[in-house]
C-alpha atoms as a PDB file:
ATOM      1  CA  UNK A   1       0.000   0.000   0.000  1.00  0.00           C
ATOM      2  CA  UNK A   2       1.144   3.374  -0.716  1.00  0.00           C
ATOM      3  CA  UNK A   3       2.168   6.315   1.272  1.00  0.00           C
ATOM      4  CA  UNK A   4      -0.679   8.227  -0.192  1.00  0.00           C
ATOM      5  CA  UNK A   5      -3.169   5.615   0.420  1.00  0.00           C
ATOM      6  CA  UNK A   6      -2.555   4.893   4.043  1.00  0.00           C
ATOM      7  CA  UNK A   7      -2.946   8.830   4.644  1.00  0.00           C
ATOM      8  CA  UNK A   8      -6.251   7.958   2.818  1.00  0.00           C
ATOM      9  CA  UNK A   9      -7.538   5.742   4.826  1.00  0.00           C
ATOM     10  CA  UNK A  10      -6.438   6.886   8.223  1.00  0.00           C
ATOM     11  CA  UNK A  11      -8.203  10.045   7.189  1.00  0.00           C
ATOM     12  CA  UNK A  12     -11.279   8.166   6.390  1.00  0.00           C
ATOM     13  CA  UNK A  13     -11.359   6.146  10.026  1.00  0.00           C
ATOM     14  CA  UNK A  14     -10.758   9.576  11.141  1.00  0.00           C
ATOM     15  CA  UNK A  15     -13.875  10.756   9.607  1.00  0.00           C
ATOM     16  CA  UNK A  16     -15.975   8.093  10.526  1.00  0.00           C
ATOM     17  CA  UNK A  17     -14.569   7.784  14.079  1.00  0.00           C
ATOM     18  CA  UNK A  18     -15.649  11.590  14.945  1.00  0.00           C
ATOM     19  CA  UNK A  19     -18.918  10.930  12.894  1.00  0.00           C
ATOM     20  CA  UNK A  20     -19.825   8.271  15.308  1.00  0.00           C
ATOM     21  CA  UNK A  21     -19.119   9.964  18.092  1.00  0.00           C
ATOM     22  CA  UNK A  22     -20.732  12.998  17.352  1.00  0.00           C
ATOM     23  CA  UNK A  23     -24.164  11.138  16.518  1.00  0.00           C
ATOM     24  CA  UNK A  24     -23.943   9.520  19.991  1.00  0.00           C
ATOM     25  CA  UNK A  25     -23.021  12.490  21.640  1.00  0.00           C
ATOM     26  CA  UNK A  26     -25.860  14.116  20.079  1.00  0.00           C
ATOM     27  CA  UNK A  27     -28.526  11.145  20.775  1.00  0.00           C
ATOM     28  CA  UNK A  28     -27.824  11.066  24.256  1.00  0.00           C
ATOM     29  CA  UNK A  29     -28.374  14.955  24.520  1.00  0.00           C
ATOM     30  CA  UNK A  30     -31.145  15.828  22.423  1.00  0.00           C
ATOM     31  CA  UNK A  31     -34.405  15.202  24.192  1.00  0.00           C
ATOM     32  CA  UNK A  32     -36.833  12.874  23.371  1.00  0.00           C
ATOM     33  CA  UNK A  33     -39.897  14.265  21.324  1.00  0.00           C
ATOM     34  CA  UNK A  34     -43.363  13.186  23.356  1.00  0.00           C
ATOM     35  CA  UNK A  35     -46.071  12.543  21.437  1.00  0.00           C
ATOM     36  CA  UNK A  36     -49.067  15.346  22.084  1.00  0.00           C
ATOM     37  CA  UNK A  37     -51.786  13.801  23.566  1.00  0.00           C
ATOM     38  CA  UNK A  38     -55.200  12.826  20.988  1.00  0.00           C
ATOM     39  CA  UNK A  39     -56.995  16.011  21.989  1.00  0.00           C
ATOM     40  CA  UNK A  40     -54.148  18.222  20.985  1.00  0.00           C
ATOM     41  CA  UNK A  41     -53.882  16.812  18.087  1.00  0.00           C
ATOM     42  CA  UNK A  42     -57.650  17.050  17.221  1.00  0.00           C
ATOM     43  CA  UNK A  43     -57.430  20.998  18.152  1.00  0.00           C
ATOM     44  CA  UNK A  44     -54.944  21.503  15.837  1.00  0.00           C
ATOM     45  CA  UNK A  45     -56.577  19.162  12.694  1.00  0.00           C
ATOM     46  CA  UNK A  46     -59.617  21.892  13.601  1.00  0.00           C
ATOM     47  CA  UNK A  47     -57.393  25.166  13.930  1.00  0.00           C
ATOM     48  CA  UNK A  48     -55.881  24.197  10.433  1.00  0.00           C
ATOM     49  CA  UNK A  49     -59.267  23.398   8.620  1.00  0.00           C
ATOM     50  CA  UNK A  50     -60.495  26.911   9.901  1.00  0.00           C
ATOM     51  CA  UNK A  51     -57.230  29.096   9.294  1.00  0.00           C
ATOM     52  CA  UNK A  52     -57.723  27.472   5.755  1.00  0.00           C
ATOM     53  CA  UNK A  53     -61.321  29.307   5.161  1.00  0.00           C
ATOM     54  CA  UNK A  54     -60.358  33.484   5.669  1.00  0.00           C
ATOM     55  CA  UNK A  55     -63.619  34.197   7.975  1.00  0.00           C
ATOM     56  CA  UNK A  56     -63.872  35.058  11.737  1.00  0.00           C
ATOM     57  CA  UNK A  57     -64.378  31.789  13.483  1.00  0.00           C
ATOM     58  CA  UNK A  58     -66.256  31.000  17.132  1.00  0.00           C
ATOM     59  CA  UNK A  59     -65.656  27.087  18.037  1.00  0.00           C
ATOM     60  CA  UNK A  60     -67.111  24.824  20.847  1.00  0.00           C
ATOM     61  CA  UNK A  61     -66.308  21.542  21.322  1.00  0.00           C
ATOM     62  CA  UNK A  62     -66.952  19.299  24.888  1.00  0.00           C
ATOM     63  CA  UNK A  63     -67.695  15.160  25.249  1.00  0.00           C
ATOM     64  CA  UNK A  64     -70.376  15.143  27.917  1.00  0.00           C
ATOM     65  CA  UNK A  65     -68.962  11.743  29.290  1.00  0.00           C
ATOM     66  CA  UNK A  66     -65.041  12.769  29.134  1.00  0.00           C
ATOM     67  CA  UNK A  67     -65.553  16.686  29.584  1.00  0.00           C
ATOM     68  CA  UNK A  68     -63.122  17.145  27.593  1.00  0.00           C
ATOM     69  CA  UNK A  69     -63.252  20.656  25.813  1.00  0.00           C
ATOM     70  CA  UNK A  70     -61.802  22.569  22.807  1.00  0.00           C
ATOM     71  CA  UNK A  71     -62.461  26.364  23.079  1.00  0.00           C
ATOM     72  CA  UNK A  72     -61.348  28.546  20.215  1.00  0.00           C
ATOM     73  CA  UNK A  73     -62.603  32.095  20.532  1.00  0.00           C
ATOM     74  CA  UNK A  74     -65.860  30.114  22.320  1.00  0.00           C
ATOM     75  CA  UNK A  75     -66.157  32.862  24.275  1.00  0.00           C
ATOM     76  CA  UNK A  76     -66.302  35.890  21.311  1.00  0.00           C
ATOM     77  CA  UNK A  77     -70.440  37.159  21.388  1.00  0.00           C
ATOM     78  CA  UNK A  78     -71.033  36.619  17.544  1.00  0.00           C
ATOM     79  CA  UNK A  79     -74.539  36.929  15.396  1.00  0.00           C
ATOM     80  CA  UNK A  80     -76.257  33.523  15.990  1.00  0.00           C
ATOM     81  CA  UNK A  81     -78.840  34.589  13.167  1.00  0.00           C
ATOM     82  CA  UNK A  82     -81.095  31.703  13.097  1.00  0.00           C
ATOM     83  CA  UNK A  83     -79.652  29.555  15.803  1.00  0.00           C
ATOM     84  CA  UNK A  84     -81.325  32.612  17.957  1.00  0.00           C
ATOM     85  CA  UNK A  85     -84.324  30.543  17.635  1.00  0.00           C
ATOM     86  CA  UNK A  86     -83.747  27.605  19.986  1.00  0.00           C
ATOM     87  CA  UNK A  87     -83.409  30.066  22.864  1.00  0.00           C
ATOM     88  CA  UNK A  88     -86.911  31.100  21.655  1.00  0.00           C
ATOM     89  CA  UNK A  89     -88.034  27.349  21.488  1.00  0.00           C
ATOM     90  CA  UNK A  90     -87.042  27.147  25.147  1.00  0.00           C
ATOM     91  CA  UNK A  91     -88.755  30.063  26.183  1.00  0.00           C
ATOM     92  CA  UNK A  92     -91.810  28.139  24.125  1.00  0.00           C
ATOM     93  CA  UNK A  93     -91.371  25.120  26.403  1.00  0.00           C
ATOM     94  CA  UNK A  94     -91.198  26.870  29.972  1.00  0.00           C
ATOM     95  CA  UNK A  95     -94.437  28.576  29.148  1.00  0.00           C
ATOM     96  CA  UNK A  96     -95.927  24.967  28.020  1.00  0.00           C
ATOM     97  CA  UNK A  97     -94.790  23.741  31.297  1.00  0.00           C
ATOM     98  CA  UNK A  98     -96.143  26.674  33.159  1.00  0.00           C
ATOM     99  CA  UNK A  99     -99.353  25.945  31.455  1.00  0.00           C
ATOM    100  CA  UNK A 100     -99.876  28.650  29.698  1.00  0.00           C
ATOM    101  CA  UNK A 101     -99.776  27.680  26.373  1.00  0.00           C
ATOM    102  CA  UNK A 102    -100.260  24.358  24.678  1.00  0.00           C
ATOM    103  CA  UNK A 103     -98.590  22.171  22.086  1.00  0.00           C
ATOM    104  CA  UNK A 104    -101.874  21.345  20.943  1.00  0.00           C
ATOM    105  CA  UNK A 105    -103.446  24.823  20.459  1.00  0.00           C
ATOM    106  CA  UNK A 106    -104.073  26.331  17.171  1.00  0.00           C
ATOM    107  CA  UNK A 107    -102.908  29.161  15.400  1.00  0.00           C
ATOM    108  CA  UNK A 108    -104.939  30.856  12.595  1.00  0.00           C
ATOM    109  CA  UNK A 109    -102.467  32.581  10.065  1.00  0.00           C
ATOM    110  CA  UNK A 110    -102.590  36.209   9.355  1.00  0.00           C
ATOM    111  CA  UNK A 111    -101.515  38.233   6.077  1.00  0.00           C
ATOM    112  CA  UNK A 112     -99.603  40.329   8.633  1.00  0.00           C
ATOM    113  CA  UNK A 113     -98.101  37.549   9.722  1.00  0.00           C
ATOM    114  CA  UNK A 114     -95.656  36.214   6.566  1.00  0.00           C
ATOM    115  CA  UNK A 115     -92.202  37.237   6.811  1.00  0.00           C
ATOM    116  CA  UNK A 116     -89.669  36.916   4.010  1.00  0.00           C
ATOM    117  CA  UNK A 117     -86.464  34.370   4.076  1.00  0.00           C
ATOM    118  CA  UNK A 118     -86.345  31.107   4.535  1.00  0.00           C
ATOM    119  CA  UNK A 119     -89.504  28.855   5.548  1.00  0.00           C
ATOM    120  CA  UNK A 120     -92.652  27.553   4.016  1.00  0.00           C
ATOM    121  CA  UNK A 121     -95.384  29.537   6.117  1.00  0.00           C
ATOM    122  CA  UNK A 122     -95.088  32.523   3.711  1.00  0.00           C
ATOM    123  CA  UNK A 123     -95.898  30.096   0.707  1.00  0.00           C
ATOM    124  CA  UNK A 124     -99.556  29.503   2.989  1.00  0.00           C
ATOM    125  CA  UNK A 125    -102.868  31.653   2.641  1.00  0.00           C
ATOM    126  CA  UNK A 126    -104.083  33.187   5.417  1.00  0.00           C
ATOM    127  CA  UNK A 127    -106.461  31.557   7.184  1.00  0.00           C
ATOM    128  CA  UNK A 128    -104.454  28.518   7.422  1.00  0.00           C
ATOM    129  CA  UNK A 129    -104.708  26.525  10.683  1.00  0.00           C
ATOM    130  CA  UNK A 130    -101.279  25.212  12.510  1.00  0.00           C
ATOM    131  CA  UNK A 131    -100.453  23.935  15.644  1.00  0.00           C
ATOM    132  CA  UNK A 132     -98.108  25.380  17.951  1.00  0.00           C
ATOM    133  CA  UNK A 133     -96.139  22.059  17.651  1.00  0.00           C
ATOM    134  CA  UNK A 134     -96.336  22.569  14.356  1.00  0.00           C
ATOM    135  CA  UNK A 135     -94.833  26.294  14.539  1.00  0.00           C
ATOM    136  CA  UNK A 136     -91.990  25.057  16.569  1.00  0.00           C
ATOM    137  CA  UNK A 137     -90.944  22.277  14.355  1.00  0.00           C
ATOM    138  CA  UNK A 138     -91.040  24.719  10.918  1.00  0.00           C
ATOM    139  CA  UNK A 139     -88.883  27.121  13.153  1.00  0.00           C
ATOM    140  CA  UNK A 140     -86.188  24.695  13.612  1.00  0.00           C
ATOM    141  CA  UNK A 141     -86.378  22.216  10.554  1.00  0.00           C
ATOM    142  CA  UNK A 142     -87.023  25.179   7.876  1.00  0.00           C
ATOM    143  CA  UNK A 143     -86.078  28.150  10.135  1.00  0.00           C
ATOM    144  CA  UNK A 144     -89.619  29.284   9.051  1.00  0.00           C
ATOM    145  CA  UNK A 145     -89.207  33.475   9.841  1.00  0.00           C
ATOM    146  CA  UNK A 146     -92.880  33.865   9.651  1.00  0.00           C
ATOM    147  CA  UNK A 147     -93.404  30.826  12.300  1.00  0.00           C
ATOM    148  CA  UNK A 148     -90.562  32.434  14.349  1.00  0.00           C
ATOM    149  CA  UNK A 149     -92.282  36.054  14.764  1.00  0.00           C
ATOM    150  CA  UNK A 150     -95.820  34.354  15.556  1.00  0.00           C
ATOM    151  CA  UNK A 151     -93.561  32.220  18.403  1.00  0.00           C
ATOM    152  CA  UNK A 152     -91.923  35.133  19.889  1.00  0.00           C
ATOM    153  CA  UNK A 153     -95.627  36.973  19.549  1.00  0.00           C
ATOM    154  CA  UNK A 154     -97.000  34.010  21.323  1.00  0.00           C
ATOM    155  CA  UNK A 155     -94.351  34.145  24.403  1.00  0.00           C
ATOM    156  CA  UNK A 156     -94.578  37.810  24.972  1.00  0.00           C
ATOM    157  CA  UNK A 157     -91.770  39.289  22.585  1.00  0.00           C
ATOM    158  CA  UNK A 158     -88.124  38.843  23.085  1.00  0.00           C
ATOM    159  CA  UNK A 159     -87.626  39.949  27.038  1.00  0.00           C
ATOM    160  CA  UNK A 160     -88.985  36.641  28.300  1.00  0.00           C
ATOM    161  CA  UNK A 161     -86.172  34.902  26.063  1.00  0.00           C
ATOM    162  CA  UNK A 162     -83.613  36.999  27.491  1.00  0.00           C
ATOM    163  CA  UNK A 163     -84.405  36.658  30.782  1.00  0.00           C
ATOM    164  CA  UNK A 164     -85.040  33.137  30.132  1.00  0.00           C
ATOM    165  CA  UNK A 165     -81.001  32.749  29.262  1.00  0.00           C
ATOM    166  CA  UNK A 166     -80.055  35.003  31.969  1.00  0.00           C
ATOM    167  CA  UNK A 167     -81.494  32.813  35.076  1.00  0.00           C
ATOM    168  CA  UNK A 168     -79.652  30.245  33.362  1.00  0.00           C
ATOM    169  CA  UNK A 169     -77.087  31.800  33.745  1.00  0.00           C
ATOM    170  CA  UNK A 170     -76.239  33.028  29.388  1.00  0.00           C
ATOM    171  CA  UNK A 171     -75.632  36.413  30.212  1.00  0.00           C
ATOM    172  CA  UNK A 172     -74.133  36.723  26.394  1.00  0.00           C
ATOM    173  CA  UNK A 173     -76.834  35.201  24.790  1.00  0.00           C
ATOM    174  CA  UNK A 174     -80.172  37.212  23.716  1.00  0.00           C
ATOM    175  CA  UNK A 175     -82.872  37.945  21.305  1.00  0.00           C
ATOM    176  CA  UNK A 176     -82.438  41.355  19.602  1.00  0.00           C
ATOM    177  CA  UNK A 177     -85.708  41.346  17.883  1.00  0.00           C
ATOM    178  CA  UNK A 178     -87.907  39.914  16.032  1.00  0.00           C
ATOM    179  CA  UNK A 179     -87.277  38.620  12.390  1.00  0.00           C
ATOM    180  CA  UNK A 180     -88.960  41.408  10.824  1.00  0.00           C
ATOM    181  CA  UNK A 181     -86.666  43.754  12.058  1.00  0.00           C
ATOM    182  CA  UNK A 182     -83.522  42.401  10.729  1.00  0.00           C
ATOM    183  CA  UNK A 183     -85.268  42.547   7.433  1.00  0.00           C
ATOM    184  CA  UNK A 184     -86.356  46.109   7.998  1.00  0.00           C
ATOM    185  CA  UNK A 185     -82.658  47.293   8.462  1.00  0.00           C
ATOM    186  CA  UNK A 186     -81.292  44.910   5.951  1.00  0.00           C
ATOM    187  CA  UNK A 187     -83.923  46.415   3.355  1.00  0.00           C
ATOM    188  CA  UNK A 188     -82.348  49.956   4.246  1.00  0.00           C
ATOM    189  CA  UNK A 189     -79.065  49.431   3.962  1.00  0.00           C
ATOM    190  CA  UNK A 190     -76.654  50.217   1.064  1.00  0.00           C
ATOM    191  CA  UNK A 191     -75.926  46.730   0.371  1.00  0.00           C
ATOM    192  CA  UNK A 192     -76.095  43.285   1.829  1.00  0.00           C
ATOM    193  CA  UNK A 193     -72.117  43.750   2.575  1.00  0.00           C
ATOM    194  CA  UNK A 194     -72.413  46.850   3.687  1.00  0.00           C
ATOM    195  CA  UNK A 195     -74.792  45.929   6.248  1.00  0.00           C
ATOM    196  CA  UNK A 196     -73.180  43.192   7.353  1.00  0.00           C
ATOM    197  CA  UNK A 197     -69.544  44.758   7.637  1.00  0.00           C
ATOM    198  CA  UNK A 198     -71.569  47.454   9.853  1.00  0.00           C
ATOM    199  CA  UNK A 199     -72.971  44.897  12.412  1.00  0.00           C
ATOM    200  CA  UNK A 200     -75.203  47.185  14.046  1.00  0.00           C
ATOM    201  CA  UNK A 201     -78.678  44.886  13.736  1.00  0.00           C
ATOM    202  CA  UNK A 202     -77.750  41.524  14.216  1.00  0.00           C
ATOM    203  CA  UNK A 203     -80.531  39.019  13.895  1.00  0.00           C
ATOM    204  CA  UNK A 204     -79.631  37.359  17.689  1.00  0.00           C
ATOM    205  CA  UNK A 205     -76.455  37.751  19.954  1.00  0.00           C
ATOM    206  CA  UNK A 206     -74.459  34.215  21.660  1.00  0.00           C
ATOM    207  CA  UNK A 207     -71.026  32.808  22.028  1.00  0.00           C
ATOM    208  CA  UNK A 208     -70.159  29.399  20.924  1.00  0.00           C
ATOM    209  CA  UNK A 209     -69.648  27.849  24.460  1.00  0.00           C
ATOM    210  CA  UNK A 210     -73.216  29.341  25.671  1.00  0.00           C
ATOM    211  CA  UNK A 211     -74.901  27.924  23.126  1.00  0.00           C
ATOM    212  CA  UNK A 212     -72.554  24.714  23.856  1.00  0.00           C
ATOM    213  CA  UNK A 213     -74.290  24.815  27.422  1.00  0.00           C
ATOM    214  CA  UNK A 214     -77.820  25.006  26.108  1.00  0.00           C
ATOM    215  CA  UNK A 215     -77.219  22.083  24.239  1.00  0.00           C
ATOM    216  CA  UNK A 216     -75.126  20.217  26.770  1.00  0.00           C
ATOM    217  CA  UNK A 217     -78.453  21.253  28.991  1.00  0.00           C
ATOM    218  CA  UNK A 218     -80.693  19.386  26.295  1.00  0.00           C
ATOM    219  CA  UNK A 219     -78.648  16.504  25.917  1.00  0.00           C
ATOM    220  CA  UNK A 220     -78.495  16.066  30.088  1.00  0.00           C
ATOM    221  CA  UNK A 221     -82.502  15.891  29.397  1.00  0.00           C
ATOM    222  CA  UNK A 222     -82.282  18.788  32.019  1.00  0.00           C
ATOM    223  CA  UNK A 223     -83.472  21.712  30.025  1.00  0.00           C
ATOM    224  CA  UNK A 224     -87.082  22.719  31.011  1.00  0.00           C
ATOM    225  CA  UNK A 225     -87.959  19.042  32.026  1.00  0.00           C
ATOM    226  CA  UNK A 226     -87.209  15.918  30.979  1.00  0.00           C
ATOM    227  CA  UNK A 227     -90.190  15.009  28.499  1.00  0.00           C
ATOM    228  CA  UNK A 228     -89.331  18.841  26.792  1.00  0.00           C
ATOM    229  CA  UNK A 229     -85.882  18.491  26.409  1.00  0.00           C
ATOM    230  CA  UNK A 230     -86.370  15.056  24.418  1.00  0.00           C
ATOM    231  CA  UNK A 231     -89.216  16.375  22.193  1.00  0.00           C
ATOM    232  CA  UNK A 232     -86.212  19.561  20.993  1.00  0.00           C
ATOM    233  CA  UNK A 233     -83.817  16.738  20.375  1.00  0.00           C
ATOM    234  CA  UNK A 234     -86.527  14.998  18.351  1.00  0.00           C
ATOM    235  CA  UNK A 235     -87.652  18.464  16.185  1.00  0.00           C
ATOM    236  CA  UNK A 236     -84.022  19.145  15.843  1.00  0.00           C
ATOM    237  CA  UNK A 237     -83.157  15.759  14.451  1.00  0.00           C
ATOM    238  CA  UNK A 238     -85.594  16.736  11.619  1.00  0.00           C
ATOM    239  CA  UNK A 239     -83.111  19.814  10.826  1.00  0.00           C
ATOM    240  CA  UNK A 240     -83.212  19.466   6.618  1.00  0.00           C
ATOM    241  CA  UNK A 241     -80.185  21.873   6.171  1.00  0.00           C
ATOM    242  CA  UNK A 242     -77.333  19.095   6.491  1.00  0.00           C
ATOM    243  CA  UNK A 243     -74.497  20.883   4.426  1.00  0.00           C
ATOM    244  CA  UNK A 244     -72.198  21.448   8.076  1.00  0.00           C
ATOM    245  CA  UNK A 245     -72.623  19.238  11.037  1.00  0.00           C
ATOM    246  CA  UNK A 246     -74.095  16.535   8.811  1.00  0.00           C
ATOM    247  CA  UNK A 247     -71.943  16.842   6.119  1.00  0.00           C
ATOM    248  CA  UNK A 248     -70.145  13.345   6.532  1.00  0.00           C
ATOM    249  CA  UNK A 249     -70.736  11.944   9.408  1.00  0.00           C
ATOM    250  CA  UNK A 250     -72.613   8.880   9.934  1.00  0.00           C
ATOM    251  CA  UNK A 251     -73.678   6.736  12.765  1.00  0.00           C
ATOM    252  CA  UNK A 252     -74.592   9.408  15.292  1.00  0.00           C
ATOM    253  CA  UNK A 253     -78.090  11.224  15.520  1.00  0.00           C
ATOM    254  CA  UNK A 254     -77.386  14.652  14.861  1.00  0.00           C
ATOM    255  CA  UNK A 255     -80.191  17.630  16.490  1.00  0.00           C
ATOM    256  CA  UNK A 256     -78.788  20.672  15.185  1.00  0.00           C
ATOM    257  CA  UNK A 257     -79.333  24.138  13.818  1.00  0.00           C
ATOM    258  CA  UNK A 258     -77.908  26.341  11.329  1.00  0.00           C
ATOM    259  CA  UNK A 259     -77.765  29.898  11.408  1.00  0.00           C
ATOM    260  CA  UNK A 260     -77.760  31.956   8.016  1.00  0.00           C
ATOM    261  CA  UNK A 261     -76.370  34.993   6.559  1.00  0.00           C
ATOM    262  CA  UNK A 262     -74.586  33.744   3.504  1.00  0.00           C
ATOM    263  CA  UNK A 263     -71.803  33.851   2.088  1.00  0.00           C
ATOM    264  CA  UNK A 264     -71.098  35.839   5.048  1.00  0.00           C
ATOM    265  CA  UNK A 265     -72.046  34.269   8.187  1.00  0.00           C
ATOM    266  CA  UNK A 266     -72.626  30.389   8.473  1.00  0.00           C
ATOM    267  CA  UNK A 267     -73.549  28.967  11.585  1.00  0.00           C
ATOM    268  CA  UNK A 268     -74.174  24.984  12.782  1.00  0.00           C
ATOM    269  CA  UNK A 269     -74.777  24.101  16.402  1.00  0.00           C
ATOM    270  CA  UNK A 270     -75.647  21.046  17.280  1.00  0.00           C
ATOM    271  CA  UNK A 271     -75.040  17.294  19.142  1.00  0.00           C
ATOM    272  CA  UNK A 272     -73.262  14.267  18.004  1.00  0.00           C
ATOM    273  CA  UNK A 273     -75.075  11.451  19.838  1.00  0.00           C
ATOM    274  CA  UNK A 274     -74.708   7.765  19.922  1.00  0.00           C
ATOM    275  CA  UNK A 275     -74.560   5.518  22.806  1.00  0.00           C
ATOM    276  CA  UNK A 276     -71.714   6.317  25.468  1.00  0.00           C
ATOM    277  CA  UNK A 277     -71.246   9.967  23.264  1.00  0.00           C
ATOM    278  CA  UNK A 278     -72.324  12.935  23.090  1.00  0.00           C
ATOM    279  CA  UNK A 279     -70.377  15.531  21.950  1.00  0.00           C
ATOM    280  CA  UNK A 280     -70.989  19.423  21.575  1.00  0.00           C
ATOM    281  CA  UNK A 281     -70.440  21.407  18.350  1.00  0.00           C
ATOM    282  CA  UNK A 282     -70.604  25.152  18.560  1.00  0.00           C
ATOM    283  CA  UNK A 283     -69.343  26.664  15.486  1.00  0.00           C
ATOM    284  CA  UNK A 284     -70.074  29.849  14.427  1.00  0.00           C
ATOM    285  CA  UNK A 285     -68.446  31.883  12.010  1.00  0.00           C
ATOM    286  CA  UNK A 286     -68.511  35.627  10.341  1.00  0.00           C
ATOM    287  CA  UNK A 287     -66.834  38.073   8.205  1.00  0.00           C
ATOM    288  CA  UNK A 288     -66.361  35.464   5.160  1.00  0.00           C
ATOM    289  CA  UNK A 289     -66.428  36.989   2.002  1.00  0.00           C
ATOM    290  CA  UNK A 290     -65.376  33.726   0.002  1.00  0.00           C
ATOM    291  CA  UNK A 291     -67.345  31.047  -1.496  1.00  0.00           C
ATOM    292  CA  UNK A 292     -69.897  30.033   0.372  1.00  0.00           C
ATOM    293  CA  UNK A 293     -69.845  25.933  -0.464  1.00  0.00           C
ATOM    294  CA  UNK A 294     -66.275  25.951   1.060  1.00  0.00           C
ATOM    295  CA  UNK A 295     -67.101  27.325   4.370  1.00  0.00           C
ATOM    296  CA  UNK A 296     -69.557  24.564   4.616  1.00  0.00           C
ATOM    297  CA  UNK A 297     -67.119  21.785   3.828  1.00  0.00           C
ATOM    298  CA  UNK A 298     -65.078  23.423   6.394  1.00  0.00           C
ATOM    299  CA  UNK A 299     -67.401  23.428   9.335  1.00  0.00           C
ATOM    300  CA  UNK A 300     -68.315  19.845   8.303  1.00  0.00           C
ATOM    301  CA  UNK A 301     -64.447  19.047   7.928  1.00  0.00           C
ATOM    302  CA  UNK A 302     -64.329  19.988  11.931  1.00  0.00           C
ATOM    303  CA  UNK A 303     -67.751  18.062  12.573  1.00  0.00           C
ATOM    304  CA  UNK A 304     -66.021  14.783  10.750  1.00  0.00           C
ATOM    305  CA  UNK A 305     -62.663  15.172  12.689  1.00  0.00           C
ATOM    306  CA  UNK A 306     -64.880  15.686  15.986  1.00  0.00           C
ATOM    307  CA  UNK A 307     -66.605  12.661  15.366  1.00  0.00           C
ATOM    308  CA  UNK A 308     -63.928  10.334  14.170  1.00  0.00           C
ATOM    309  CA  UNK A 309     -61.778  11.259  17.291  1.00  0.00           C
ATOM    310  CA  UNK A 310     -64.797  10.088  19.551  1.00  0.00           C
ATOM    311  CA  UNK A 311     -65.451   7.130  17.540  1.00  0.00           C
ATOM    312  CA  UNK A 312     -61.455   6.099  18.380  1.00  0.00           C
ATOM    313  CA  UNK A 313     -61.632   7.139  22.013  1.00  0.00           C
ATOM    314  CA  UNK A 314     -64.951   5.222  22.196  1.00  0.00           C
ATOM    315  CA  UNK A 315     -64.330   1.822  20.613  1.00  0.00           C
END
């Protein structure tokens, strides 16, 4: 072997010596990365789904059984628009327990009555006959405006809803009006952007973890009584507006309601439930200017993480 060669090689044990050494050296003092527990890692899949969508988001989460929570901005007071109504469906309920109205009583429509938007009761003639069962379930399955305005007419206008939230204890949450007022001041303003960059007639104030706690309420079958709290989870299991929560999820019933202000606000509260879970979702969002079909994938992206993560924790 040559002179040359020899230098060679000792220069390339050399090398490999130091290499070694270094990697060990390095191993034993770099510190072991811990894995982050499930829940963090479910926050996160739902923090990048919603930084992917440019709108201001509210979000909710909590398992009933576990408690376990996920709170992003759940405690920023944002427009519920139509999710307003279950607070008025409560309100509905009390007074049925309190016996002063009646699920069975009958309402004769009025041309006064029809308000625009969603719903089918402005598609009716007057005169037509409906239950007050009937009104309830076409304000949460349809978010029927014109049923929603003969409700809060029925309950005594929107302070009995607010104080309703306020003894228990939703000091954020409250009715602003009713539906034909939004309308009014939408009608008046420069444009449906304009109006809703301004914010100053929201159709119903809440956060997403107050809202959370009604439902959580619901779902503990402690929310007026027992017998009431099952027939909302029943009328909001009918909810036909299954773009978000819904979107692909199966094998959990699913009460819910949507709120509505599109492409700008889109809204989707609502329950996961299946035996052994039950799981919150608050989500409400605002200030989205995009297309409207992706904000709804996104807030049923969230839902399908949220329920795949229980499903696992579950089985």
């Amino acid at each position: 072997m040559t002179t040359t060669a020899v230098r060679v090689m000792a220069a390339m044990l050399t090398i490999a010596a130091l290499t070694t050494t270094f990697t060990t050296t390095f191993s034993a003092q770099a510190p072991a990365q811990k894995p982050q527990p499930p829940l963090a890692v479910l926050r996160a899949g739902i923090e990048r789904t919603a930084r992917s969508v440019n709108a201001t988001w509210g979000i909710y989460i909590k398992s009933i059984e576990t408690g376990e929570e996920i709170a992003i901005d759940a405690d920023r007071q944002m427009d519920t628009m139509s999710v307003i109504k279950i607070p008025l469906m409560v309100e509905v309920f009390e007074q049925i327990k309190a016996g002063k109205l009646s699920l069975s009583e009958k309402y004769t429509l009025t041309a006064e009555d029809v308000r625009p938007g969603t719903g089918i009761m402005r598609s009716l003639d007057a005169g037509a006959v409906i239950t007050l069962k009937d009104l309830i379930t076409l304000m949460n399955i349809v978010s029927d405006n014109t049923a929603t305005d003969v409700l809060f007419k029925k309950v005594g206008g929107i302070e009995p809803v607010n104080a309703r939230m306020k003894a228990l204890g939703l000091t954020a949450t409250r009715a602003t009006g009713p539906t034909s007022d939004w309308f009014a001041a939408l009608n008046k303003a420069a444009s449906p952007e304009v109006f809703h960059r301004e914010a100053k007639t929201p159709f119903g104030l809440s956060t997403p973890r107050e809202t959370g706690k009604l439902l959580e309420l619901m779902a503990r079958k402690t929310l007026v009584d027992e017998k009431s709290s099952e027939l909302m989870l029943q009328i909001m299991s009918g909810q036909i507006y299954r773009t978000r929560i819904p979107r692909y999820i199966s094998g959990y019933r699913i009460p819910h309601k949507t709120g509505d202000f599109l492409p700008y606000i889109g809204n989707d509260v609502g329950l996961l439930m299946a035996p052994g879970r039950n799981i919150v979702i608050s989500i409400y969002t605002a200030n989205h200017f995009g297309d409207r079909d992706r904000l709804e994938e996104a807030i049923g992206d969230i839902a399908r993480q949220v329920a795949e993560y229980y499903a696992f924790r579950q089985s």
